[in-house]
PDB file of N, CA and C in Angstrom:
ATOM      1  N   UNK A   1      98.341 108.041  91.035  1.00  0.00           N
ATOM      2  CA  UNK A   1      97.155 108.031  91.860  1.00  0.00           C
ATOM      3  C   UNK A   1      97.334 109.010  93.024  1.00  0.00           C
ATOM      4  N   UNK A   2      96.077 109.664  93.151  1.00  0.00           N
ATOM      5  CA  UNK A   2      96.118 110.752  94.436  1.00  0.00           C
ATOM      6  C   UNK A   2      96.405 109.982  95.763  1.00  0.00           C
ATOM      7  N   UNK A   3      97.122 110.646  96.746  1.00  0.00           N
ATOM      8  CA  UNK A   3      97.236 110.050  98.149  1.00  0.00           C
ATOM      9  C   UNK A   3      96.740 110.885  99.127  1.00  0.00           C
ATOM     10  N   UNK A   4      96.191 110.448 100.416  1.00  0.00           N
ATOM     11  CA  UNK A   4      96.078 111.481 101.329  1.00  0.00           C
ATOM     12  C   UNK A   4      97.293 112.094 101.890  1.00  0.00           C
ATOM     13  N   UNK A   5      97.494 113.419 101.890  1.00  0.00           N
ATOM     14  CA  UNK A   5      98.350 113.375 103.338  1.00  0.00           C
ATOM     15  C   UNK A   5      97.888 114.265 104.363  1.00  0.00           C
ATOM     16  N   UNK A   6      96.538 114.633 104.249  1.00  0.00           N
ATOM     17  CA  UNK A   6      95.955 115.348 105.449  1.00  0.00           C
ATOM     18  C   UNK A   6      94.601 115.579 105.419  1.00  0.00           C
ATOM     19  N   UNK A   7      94.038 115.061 106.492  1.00  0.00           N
ATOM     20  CA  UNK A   7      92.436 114.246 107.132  1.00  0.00           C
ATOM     21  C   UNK A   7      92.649 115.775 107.946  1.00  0.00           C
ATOM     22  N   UNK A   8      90.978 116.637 107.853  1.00  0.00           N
ATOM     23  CA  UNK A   8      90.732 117.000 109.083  1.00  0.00           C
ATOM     24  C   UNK A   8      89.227 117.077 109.092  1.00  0.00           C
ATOM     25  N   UNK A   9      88.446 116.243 110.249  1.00  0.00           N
ATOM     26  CA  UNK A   9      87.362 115.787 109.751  1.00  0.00           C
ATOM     27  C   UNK A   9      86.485 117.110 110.661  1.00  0.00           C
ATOM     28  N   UNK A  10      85.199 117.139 110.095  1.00  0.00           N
ATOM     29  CA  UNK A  10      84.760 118.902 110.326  1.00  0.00           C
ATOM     30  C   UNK A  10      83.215 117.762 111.396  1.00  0.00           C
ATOM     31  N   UNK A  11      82.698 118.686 112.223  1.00  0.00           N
ATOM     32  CA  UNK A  11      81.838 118.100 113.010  1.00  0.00           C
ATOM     33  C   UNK A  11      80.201 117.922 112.136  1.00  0.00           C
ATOM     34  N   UNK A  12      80.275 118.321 111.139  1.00  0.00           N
ATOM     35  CA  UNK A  12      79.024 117.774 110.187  1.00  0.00           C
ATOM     36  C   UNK A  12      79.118 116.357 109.211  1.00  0.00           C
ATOM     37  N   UNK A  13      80.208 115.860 109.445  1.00  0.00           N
ATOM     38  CA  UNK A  13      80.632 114.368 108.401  1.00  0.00           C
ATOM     39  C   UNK A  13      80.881 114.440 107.455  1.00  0.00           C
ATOM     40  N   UNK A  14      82.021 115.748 107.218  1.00  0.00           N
ATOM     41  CA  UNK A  14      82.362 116.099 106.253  1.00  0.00           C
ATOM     42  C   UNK A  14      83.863 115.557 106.441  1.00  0.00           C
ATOM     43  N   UNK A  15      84.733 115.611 105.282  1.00  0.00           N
ATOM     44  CA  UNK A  15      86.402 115.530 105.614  1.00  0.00           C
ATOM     45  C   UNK A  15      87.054 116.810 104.588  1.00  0.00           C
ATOM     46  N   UNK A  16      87.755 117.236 105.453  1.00  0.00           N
ATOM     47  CA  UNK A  16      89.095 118.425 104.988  1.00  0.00           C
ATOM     48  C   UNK A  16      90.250 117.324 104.304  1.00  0.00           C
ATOM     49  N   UNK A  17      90.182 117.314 103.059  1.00  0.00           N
ATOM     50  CA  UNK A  17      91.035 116.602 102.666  1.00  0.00           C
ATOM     51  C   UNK A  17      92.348 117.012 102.154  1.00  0.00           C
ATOM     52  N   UNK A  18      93.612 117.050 102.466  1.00  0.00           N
ATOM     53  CA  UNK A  18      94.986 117.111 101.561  1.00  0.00           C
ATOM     54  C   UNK A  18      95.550 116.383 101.091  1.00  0.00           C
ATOM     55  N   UNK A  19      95.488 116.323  99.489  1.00  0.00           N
ATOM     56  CA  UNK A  19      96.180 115.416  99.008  1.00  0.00           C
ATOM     57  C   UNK A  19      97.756 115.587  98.450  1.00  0.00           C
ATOM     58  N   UNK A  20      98.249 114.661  97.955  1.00  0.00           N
ATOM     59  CA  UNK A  20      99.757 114.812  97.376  1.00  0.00           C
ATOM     60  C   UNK A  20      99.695 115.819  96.271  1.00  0.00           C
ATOM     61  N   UNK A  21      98.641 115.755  95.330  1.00  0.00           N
ATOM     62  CA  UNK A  21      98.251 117.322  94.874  1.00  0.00           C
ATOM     63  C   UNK A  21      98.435 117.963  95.115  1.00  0.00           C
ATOM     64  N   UNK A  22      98.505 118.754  96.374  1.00  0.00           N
ATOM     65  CA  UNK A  22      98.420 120.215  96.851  1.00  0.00           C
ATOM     66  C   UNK A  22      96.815 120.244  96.977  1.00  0.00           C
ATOM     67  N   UNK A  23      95.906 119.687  96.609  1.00  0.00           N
ATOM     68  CA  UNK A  23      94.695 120.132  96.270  1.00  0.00           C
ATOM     69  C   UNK A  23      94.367 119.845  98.111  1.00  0.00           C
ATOM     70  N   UNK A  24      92.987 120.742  98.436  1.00  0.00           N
ATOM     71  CA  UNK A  24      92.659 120.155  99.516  1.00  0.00           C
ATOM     72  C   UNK A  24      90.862 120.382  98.885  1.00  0.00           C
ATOM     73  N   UNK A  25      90.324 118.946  99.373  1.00  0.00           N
ATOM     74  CA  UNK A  25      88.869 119.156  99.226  1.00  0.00           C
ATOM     75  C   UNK A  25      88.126 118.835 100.301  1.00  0.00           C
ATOM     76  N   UNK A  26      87.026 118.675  99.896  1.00  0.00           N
ATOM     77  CA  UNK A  26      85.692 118.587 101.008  1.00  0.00           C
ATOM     78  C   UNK A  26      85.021 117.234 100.577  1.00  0.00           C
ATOM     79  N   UNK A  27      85.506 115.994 101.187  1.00  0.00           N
ATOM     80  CA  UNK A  27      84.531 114.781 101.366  1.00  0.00           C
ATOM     81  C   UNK A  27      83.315 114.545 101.952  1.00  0.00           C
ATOM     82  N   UNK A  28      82.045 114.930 101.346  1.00  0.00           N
ATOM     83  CA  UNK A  28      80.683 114.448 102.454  1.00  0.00           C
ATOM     84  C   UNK A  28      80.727 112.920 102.676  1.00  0.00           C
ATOM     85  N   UNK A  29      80.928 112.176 103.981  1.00  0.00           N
ATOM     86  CA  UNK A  29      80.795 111.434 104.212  1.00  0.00           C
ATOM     87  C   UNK A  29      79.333 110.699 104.607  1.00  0.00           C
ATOM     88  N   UNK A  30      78.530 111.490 105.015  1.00  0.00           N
ATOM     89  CA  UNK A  30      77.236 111.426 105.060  1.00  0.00           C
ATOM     90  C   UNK A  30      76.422 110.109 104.023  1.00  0.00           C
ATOM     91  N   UNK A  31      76.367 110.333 103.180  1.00  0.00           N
ATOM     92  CA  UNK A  31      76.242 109.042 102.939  1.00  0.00           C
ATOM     93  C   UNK A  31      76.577 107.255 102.991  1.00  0.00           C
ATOM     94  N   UNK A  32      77.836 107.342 103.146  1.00  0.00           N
ATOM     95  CA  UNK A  32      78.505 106.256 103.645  1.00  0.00           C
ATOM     96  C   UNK A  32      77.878 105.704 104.970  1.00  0.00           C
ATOM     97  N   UNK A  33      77.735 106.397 105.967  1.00  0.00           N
ATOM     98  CA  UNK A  33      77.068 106.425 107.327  1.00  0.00           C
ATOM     99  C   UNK A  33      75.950 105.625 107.197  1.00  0.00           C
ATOM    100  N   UNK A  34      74.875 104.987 106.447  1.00  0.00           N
ATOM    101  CA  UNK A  34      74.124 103.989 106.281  1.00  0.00           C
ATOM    102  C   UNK A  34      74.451 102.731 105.685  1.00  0.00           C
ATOM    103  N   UNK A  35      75.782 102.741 105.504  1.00  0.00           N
ATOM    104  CA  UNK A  35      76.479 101.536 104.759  1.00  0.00           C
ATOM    105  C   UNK A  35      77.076 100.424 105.770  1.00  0.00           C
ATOM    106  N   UNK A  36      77.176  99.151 105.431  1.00  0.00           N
ATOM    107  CA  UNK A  36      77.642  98.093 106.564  1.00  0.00           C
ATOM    108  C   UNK A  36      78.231  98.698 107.678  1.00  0.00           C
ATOM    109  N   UNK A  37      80.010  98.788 107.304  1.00  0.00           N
ATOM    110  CA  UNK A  37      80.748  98.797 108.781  1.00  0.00           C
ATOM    111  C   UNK A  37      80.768 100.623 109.246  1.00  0.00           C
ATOM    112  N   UNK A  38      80.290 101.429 108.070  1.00  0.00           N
ATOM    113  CA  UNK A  38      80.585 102.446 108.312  1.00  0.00           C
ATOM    114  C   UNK A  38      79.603 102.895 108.789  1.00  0.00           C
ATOM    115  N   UNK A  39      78.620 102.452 109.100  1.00  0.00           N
ATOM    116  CA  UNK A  39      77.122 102.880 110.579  1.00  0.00           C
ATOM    117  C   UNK A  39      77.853 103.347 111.892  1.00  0.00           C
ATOM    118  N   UNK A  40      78.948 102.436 111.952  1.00  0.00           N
ATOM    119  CA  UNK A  40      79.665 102.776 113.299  1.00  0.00           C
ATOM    120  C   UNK A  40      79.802 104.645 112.896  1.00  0.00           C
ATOM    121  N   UNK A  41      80.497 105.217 112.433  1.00  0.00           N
ATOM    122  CA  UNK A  41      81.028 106.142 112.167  1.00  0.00           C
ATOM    123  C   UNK A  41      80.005 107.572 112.120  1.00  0.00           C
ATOM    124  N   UNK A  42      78.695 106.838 112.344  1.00  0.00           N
ATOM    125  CA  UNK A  42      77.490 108.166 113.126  1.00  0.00           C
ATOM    126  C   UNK A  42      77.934 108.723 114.244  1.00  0.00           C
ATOM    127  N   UNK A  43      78.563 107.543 114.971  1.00  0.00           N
ATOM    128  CA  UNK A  43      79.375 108.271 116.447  1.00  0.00           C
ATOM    129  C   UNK A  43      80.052 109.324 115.724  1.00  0.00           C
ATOM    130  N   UNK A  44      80.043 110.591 116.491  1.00  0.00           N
ATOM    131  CA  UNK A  44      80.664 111.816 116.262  1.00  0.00           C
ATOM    132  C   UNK A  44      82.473 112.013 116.677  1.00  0.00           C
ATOM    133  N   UNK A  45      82.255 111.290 117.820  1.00  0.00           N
ATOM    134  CA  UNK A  45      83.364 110.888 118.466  1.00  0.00           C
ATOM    135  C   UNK A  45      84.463 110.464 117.895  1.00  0.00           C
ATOM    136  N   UNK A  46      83.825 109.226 117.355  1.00  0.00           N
ATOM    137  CA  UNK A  46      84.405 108.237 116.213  1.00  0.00           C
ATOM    138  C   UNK A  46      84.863 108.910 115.082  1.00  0.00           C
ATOM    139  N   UNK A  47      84.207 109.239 114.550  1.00  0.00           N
ATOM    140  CA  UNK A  47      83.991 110.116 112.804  1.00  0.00           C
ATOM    141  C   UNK A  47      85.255 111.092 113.350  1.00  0.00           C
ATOM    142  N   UNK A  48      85.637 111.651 114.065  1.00  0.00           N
ATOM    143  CA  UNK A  48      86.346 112.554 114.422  1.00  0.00           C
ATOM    144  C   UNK A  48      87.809 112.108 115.104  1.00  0.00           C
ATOM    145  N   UNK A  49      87.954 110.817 114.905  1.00  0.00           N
ATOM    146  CA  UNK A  49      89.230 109.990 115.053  1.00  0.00           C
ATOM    147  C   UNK A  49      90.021 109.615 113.788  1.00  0.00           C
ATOM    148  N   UNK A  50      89.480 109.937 112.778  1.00  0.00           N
ATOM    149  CA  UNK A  50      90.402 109.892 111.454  1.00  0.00           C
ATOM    150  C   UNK A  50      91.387 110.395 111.246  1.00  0.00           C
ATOM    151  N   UNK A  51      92.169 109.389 110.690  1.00  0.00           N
ATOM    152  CA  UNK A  51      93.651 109.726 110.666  1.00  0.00           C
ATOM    153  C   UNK A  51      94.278 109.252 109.567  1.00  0.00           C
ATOM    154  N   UNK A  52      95.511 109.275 109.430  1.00  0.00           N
ATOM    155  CA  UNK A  52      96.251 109.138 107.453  1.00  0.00           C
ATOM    156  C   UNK A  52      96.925 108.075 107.762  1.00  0.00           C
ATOM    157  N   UNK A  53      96.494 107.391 107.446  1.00  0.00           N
ATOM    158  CA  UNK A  53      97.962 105.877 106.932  1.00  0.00           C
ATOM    159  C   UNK A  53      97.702 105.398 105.851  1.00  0.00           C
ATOM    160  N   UNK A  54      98.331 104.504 105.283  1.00  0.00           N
ATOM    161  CA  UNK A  54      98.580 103.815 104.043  1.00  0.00           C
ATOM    162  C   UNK A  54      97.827 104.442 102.487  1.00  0.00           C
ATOM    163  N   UNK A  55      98.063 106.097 102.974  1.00  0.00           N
ATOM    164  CA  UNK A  55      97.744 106.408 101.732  1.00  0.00           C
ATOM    165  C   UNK A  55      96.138 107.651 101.712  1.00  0.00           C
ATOM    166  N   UNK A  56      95.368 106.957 102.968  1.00  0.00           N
ATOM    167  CA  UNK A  56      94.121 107.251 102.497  1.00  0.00           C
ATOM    168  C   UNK A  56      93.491 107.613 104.112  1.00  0.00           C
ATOM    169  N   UNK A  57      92.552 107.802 104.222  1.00  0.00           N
ATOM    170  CA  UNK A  57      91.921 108.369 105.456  1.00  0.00           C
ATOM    171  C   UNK A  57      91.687 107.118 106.151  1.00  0.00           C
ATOM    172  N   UNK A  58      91.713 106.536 107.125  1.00  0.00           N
ATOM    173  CA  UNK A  58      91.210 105.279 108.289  1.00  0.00           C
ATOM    174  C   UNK A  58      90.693 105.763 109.682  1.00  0.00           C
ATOM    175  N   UNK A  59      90.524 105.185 110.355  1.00  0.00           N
ATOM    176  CA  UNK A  59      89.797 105.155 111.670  1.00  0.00           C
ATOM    177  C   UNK A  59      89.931 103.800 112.195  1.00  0.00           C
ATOM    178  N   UNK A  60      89.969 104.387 113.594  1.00  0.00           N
ATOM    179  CA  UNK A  60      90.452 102.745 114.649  1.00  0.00           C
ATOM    180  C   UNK A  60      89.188 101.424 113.955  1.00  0.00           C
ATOM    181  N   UNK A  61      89.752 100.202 114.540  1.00  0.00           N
ATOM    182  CA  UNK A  61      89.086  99.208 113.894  1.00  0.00           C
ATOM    183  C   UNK A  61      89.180  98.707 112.481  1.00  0.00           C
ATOM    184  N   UNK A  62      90.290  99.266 112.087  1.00  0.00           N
ATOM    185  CA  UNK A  62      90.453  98.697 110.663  1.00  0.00           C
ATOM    186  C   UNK A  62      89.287  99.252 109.549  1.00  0.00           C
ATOM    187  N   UNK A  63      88.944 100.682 109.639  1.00  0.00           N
ATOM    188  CA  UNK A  63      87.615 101.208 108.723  1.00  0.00           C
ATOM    189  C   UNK A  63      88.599 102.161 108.011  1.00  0.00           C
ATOM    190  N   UNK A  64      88.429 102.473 106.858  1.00  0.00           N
ATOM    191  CA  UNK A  64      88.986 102.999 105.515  1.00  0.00           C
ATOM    192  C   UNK A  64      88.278 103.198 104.570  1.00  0.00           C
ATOM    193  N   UNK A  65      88.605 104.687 103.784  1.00  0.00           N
ATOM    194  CA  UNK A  65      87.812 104.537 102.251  1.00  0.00           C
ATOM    195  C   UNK A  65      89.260 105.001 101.337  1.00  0.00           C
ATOM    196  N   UNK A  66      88.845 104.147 100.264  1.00  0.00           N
ATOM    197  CA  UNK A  66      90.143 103.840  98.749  1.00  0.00           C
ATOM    198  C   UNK A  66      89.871 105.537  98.997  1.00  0.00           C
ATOM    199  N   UNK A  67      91.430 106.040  98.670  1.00  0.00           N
ATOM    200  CA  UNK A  67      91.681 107.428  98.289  1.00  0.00           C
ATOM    201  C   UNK A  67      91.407 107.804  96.999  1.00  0.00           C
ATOM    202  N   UNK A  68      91.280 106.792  96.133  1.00  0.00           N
ATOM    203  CA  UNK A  68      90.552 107.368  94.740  1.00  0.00           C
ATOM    204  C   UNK A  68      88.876 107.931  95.136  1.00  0.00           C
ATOM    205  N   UNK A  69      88.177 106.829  96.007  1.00  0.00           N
ATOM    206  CA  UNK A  69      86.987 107.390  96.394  1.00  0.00           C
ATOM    207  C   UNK A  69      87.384 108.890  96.912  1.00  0.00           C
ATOM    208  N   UNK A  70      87.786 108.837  98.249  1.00  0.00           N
ATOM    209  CA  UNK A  70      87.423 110.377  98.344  1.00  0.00           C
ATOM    210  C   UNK A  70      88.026 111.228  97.206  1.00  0.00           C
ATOM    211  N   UNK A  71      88.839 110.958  96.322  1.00  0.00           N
ATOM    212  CA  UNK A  71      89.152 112.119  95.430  1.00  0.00           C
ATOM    213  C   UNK A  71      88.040 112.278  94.634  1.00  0.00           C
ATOM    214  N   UNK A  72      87.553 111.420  94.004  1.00  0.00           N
ATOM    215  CA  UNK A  72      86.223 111.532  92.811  1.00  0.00           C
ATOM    216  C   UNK A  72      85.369 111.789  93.795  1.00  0.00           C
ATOM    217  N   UNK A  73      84.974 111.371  94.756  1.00  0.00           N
ATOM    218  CA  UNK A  73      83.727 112.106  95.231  1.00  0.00           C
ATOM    219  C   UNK A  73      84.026 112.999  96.107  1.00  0.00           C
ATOM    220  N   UNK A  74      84.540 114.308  96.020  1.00  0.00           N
ATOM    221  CA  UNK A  74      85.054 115.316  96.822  1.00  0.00           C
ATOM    222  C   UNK A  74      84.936 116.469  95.817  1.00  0.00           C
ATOM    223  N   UNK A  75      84.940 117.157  96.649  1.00  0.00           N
ATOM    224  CA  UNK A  75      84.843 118.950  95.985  1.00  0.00           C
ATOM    225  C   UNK A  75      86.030 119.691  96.401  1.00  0.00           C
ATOM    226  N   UNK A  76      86.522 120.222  95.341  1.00  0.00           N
ATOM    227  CA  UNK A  76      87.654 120.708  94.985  1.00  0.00           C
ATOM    228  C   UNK A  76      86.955 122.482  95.858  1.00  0.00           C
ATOM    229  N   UNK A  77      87.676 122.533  96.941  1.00  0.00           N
ATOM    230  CA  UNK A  77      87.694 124.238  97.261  1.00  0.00           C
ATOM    231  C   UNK A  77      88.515 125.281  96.906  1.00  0.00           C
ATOM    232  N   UNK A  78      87.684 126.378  97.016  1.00  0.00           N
ATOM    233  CA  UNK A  78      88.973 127.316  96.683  1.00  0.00           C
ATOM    234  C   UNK A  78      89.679 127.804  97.717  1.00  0.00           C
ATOM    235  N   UNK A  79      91.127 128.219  97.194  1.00  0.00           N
ATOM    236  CA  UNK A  79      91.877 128.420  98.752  1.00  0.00           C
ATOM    237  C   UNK A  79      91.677 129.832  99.689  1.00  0.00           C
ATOM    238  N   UNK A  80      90.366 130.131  99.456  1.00  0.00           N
ATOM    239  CA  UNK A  80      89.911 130.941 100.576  1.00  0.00           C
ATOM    240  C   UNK A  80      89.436 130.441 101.383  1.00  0.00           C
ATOM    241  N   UNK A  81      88.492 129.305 101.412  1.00  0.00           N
ATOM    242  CA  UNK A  81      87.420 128.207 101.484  1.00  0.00           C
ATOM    243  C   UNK A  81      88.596 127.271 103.009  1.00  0.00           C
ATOM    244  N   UNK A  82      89.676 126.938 102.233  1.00  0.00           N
ATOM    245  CA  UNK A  82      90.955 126.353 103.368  1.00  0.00           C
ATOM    246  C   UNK A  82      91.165 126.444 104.458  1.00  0.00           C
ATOM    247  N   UNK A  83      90.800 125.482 105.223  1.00  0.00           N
ATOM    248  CA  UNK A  83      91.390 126.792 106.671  1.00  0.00           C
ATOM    249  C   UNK A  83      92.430 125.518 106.905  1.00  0.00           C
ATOM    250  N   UNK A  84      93.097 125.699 108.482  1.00  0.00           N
ATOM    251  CA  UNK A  84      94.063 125.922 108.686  1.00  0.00           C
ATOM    252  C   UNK A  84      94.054 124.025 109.006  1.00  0.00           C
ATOM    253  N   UNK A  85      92.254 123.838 109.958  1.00  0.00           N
ATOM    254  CA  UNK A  85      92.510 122.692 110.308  1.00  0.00           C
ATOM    255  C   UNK A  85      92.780 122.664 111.947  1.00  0.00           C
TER     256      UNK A  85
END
């Protein structure tokens, strides 16, 4: 199973994702943002506090998405596309 090991979240509610792959993609989070606990996460502020533990992307308050989610729903970039973060 894919793991995160690098969150860098972009100011449109998107996520820069690195996984144990090597792969790095592009998570739209945007949808999630109308869902129960993750309404909080419209804050820009907030959305932009993501960070890597147990595998997968989280944010203060105990908010998380399964790292299989962001892998299947993520877009694979090309490494021009990469930046640094």
């Amino acid at each position: 199973m894919e793991s995160v090991i690098k969150v860098v979240p972009q100011d449109d509610f998107h996520l820069l994702i690195t996984f144990n792959t090597g792969e790095t993609r592009l998570f739209d989070a945007r949808p999630y943002l109308e869902k129960g606990v993750f309404n909080r996460l419209k804050n820009l502020e907030l959305f932009k506090q993501a960070f890597v533990a147990f595998d997968t992307v989280c944010w203060p308050d105990n908010l998380d998405i399964a790292p299989e989610t962001l892998y299947d729903r993520s877009q694979s970039l090309p490494c021009s596309e990469v930046s640094n973060g």
